[in-house]
Protein backbone atom coordinates (compact mmCIF):
# COMPACT_ATOMS: atom_id res chain seq x y z
CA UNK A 1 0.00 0.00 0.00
CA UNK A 2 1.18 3.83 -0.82
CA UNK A 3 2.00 6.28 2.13
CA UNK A 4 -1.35 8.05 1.60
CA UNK A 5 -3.23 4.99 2.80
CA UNK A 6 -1.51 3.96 5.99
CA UNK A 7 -3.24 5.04 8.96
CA UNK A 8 -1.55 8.90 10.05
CA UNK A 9 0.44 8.48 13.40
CA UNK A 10 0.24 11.90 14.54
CA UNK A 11 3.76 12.96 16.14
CA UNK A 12 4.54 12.49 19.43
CA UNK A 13 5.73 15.59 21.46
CA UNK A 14 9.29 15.96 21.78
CA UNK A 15 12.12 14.20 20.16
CA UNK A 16 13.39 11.57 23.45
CA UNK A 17 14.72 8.57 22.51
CA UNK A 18 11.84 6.32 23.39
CA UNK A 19 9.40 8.40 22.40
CA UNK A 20 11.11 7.91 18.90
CA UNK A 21 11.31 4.48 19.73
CA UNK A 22 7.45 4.22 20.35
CA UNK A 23 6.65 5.98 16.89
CA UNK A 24 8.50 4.03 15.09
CA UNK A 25 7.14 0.57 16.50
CA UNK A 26 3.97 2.05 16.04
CA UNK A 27 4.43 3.32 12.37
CA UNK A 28 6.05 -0.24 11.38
CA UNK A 29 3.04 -1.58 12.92
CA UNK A 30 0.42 0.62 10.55
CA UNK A 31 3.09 -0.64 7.71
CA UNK A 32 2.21 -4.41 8.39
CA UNK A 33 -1.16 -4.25 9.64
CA UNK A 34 -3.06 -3.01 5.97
CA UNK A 35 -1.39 -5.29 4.32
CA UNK A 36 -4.19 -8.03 4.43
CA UNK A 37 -7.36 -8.48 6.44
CA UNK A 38 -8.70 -5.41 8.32
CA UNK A 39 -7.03 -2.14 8.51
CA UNK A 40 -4.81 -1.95 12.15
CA UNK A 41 -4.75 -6.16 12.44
CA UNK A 42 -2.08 -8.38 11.27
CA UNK A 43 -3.23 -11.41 9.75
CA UNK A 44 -0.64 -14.42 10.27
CA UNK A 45 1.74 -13.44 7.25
CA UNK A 46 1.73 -9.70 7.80
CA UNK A 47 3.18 -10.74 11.73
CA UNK A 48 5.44 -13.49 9.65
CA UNK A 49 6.60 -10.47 6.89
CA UNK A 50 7.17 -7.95 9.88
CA UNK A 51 9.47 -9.70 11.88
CA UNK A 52 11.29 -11.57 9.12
CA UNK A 53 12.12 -8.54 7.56
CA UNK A 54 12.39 -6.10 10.84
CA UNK A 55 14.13 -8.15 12.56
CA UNK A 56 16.05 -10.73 11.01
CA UNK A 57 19.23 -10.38 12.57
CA UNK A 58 17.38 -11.10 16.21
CA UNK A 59 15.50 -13.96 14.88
CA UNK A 60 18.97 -15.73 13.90
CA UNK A 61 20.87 -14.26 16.98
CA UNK A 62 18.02 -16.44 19.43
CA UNK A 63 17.34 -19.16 17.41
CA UNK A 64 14.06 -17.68 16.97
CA UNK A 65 14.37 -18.48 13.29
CA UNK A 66 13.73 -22.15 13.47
CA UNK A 67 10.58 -24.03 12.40
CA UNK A 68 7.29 -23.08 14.10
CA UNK A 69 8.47 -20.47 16.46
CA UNK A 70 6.60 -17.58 14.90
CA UNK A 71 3.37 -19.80 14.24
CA UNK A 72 3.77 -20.66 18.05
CA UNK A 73 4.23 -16.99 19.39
CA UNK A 74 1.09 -15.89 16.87
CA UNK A 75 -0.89 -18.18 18.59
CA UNK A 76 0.28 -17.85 21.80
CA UNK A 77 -0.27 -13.68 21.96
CA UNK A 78 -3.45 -14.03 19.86
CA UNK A 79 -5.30 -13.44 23.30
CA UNK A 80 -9.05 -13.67 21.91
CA UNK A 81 -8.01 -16.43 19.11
CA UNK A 82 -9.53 -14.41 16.45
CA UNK A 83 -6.26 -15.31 13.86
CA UNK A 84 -5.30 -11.58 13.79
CA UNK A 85 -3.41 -9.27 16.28
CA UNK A 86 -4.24 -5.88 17.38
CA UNK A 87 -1.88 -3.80 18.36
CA UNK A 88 -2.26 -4.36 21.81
CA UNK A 89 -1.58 -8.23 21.29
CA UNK A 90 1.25 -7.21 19.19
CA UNK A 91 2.84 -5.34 21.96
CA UNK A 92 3.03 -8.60 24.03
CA UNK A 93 5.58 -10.13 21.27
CA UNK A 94 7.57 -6.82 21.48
CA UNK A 95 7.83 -7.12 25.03
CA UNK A 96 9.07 -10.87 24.34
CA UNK A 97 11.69 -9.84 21.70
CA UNK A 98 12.45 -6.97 23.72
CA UNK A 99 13.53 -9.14 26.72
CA UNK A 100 15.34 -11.08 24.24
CA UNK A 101 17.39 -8.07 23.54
CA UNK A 102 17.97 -7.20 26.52
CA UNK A 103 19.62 -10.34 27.37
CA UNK A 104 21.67 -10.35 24.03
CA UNK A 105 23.17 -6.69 25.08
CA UNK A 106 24.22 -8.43 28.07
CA UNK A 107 26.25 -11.49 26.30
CA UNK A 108 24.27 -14.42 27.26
CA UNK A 109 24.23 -17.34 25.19
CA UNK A 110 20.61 -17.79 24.60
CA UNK A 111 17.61 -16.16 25.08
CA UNK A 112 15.50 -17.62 27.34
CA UNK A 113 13.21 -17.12 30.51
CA UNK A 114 14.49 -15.79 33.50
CA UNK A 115 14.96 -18.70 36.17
CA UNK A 116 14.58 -16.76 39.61
């Protein structure tokens, strides 16, 4: 879809860090979400698309990329099992991946639960 038919993310005062951070999830979101299905939902592939090509580098880095993983995590933050995500479900697999990061800044070997 063009520019002119994404849903308008009106700015967000000031120019922080994370408050660039949170447009720009947001606006890759809108990018995603009208590509099938209903405007502001991501069908299966649109999740698949968006973090295959968003974050590829991640995926590999936590072994995320291997068979079934993002079919699992669809499912598994697909709170009302309607086979789409809102943006609030969606923000449940960036706080995964987030974590994720977190622990890769910090060298660990995998990415996985904490254990306490």
């Amino acid at each position: 879809m063009s520019a002119s038919t994404q849903p308008e993310t009106r700015q967000f005062p000031g120019n922080c860090s994370l408050e660039m951070a949170l447009k720009a999830i947001v606006d890759v979101y809108h990018r995603y979400s009208v590509r099938q299905g209903k405007l502001d939902l991501l069908s299966f592939n649109d999740f698949k698309t968006l973090l295959s090509e968003q974050t590829p580098t991640f995926l590999k880095a936590c072994d995320r990329n291997r068979r079934n993983y993002l079919s699992e995590l669809f499912k598994e933050t697909d709170l009302n099992k309607d086979k789409e995500l809102t943006f609030e479900e969606f923000t449940i697999v960036l706080a995964k991946i987030t974590d994720d990061a977190h622990r890769i800044s910090h060298g660990e070997d995998r990415c996985t639960p904490d254990k306490d």
